[in-house]
N, C-alpha and C. Protein backbone atom coordinates (compact mmCIF):
# COMPACT_ATOMS: atom_id res chain seq x y z
N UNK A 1 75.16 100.18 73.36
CA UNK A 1 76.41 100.24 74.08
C UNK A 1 76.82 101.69 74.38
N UNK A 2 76.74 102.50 73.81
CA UNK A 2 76.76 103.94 73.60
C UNK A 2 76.29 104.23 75.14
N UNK A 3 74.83 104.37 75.29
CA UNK A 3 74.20 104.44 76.37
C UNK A 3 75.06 104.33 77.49
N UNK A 4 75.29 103.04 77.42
CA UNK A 4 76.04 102.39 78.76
C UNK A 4 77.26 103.23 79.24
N UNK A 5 78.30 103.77 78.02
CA UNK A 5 79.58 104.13 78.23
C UNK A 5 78.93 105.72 78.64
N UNK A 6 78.22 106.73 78.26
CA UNK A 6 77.75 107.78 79.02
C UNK A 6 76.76 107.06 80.29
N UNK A 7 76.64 106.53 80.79
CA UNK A 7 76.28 106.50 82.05
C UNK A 7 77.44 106.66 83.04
N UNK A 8 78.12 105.67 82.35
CA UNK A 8 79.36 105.00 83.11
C UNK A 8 80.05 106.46 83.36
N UNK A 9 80.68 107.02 82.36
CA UNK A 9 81.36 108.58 82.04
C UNK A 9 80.42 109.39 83.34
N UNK A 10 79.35 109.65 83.03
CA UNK A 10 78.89 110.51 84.26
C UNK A 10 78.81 109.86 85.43
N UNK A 11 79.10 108.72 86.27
CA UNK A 11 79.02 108.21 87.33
C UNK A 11 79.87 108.28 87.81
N UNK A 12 80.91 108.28 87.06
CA UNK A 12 82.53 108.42 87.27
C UNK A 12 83.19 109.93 87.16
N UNK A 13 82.65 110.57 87.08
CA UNK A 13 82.77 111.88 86.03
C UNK A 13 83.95 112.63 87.37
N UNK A 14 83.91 112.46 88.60
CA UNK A 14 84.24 113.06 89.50
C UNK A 14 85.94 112.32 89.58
N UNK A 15 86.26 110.96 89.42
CA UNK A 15 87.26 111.06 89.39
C UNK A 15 88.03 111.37 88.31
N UNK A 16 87.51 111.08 86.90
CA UNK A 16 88.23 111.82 86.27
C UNK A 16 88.73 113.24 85.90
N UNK A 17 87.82 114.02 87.05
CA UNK A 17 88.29 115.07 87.28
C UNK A 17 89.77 115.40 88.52
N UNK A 18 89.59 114.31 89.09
CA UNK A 18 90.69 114.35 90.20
C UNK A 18 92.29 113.74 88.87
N UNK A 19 91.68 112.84 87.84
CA UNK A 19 92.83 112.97 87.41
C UNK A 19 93.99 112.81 87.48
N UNK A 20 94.44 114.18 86.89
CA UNK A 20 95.29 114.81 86.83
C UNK A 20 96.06 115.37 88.11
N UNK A 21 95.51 116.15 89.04
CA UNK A 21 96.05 116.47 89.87
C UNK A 21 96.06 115.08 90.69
N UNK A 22 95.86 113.79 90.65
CA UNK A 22 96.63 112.63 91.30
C UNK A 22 97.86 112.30 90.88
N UNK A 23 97.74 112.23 89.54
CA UNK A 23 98.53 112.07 88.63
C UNK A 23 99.80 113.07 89.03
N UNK A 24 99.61 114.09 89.15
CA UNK A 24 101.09 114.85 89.74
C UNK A 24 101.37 114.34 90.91
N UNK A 25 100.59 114.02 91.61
CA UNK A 25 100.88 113.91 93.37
C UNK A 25 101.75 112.79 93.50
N UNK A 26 101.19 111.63 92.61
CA UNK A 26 102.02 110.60 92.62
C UNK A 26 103.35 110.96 91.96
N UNK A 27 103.84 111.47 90.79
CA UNK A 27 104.56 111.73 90.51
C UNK A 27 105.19 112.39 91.02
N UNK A 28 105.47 113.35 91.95
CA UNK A 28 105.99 114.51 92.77
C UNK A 28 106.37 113.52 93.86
N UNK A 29 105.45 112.45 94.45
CA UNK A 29 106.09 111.79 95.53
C UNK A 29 106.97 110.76 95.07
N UNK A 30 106.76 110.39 93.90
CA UNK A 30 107.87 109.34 92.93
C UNK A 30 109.25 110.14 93.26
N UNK A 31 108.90 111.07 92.88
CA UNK A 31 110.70 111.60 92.56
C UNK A 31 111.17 112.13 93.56
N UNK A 32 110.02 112.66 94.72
CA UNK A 32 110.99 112.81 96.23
C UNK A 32 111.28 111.68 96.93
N UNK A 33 110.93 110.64 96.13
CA UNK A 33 111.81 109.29 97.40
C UNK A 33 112.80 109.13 96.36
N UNK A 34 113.11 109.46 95.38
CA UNK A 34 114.56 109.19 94.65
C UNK A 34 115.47 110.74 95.47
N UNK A 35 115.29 111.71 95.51
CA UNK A 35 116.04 112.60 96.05
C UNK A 35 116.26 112.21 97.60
N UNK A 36 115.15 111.96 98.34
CA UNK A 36 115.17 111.14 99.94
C UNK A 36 116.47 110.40 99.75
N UNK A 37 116.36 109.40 98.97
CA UNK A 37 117.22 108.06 99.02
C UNK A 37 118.68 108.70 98.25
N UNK A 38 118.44 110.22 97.63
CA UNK A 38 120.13 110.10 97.49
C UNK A 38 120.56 111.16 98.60
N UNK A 39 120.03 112.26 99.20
CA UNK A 39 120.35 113.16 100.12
C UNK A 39 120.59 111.89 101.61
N UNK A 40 119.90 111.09 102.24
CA UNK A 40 120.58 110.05 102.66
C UNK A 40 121.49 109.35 102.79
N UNK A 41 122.04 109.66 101.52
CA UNK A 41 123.02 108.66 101.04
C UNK A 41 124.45 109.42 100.99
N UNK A 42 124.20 110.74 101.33
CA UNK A 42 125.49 112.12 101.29
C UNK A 42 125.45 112.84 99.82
N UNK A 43 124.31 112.58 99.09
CA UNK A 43 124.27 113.67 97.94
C UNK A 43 123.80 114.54 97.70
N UNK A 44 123.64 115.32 96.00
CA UNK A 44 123.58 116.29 96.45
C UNK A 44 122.33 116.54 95.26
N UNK A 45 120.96 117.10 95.43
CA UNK A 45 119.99 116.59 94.51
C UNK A 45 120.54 118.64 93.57
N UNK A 46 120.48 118.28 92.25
CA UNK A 46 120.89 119.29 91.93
C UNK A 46 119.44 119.85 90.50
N UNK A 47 118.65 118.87 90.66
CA UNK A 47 117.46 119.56 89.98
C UNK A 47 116.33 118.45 89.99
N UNK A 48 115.65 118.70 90.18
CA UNK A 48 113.91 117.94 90.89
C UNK A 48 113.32 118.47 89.88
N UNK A 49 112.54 117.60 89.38
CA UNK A 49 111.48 117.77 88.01
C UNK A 49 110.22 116.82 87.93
N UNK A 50 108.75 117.71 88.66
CA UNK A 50 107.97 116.85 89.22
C UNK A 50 106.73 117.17 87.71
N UNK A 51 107.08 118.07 87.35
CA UNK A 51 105.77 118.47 86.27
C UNK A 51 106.34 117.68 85.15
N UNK A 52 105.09 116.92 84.69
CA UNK A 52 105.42 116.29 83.40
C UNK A 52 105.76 116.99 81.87
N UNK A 53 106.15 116.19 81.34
CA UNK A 53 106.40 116.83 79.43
C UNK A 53 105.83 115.77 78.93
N UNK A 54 106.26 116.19 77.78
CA UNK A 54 105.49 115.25 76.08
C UNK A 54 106.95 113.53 76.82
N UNK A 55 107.95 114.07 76.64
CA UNK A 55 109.09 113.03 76.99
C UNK A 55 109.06 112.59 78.23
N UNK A 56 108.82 112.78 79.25
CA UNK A 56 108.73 112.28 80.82
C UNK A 56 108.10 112.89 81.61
N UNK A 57 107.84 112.18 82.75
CA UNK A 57 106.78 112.73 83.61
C UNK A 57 107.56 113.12 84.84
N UNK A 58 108.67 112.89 85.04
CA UNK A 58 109.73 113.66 85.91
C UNK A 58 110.54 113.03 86.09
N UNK A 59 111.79 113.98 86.77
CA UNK A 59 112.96 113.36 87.16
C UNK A 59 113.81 113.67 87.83
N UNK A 60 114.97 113.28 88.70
CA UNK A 60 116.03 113.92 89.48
C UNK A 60 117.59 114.05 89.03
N UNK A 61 117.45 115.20 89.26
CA UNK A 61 119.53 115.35 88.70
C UNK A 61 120.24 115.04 90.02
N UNK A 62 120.94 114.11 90.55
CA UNK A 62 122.09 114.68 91.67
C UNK A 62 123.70 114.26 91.69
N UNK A 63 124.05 114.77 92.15
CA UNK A 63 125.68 114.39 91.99
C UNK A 63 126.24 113.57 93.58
N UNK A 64 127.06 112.99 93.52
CA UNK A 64 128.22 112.42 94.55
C UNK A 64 129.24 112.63 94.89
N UNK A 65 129.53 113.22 95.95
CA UNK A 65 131.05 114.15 95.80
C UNK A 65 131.89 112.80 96.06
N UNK A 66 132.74 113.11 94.95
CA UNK A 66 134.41 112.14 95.21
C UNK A 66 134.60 111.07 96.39
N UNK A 67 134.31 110.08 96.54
CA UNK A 67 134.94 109.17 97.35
C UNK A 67 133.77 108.90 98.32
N UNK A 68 132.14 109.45 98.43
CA UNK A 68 130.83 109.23 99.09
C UNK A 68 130.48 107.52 98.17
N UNK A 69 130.77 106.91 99.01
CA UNK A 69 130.00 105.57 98.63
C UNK A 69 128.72 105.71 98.51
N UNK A 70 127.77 104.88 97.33
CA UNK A 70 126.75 105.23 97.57
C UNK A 70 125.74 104.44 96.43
N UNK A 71 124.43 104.06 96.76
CA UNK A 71 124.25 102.62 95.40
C UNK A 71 123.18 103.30 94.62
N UNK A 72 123.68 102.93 93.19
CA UNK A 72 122.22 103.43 92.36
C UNK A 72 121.07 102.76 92.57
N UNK A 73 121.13 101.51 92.78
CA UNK A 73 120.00 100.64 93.49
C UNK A 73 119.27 100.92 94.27
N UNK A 74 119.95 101.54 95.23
CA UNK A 74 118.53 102.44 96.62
C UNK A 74 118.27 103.32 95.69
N UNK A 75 118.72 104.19 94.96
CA UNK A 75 118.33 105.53 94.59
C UNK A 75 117.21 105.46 93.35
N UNK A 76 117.12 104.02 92.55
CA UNK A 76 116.09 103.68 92.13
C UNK A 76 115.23 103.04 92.41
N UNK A 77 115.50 102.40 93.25
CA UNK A 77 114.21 101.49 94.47
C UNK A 77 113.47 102.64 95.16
N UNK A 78 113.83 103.47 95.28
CA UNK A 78 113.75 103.78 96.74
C UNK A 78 111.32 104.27 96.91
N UNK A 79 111.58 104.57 95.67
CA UNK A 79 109.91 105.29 95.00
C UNK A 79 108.96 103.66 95.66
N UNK A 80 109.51 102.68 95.28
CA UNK A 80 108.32 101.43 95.26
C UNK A 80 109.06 100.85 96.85
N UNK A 81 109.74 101.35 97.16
CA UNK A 81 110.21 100.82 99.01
C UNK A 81 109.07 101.82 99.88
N UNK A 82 109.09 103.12 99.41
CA UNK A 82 108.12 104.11 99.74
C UNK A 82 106.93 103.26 99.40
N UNK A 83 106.48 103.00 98.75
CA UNK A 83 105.08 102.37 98.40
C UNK A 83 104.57 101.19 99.11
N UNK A 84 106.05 100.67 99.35
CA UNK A 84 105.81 99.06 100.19
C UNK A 84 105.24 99.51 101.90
N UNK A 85 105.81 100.28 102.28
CA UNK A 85 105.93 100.79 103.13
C UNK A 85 104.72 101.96 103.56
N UNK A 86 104.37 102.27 102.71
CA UNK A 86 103.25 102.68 103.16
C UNK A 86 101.63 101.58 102.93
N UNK A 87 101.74 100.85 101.80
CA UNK A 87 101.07 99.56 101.97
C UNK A 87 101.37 98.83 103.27
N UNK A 88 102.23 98.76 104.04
CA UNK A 88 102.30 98.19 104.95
C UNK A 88 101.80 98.83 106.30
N UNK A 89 101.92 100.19 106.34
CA UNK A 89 101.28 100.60 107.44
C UNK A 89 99.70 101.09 107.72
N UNK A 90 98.98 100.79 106.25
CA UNK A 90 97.64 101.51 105.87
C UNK A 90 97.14 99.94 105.90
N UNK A 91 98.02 98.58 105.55
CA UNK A 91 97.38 97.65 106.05
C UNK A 91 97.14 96.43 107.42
N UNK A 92 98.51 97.80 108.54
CA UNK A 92 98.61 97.04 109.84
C UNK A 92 97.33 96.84 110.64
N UNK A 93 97.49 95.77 111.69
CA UNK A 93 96.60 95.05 112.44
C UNK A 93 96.31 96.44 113.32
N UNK A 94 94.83 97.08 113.30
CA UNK A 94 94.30 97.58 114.53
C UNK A 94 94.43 97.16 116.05
């Protein structure tokens, strides 16, 4: 079995070098559709945090000025609406 799992490891060896730097990309685009969906919305993104830690892999600070209606619901949807949405156009009819 040994055998098998170093084959496998070197056949593959190339994406686990991509990794990591996917691993940010996605994350970096995670947290700009939460800032998208609150700057949209009339706010105000007051710290973007795309590099991961030991505690999280990122996050957004923003505020709402006084009397800006505005839903936490888009502003946490908004990462997997991005996702739907691009699934949807990478799988439209030619």
């Amino acid at each position: 079995m040994v055998p098998e799992i170093g084959q496998f490891i070197r056949r593959h060896l190339w994406q686990l070098l991509l990794l990591v730097p996917g691993a940010l990309l996605v994350t970096a685009t995670h947290e700009a559709a939460h800032a998208v969906a609150v700057v949209l919305q009339g706010g105000t993104v007051r710290e973007f945090r795309w590099l991961p830690t030991w505690s999280n892999w990122g996050s957004v600070s923003y505020q709402f000025p006084a009397g800006v209606e505005h839903s936490g619901v888009i502003v946490s949807l908004a990462p997997y609406g991005g996702w739907l949405l691009l699934a949807a156009w990478v799988c439209r009819p030619t």
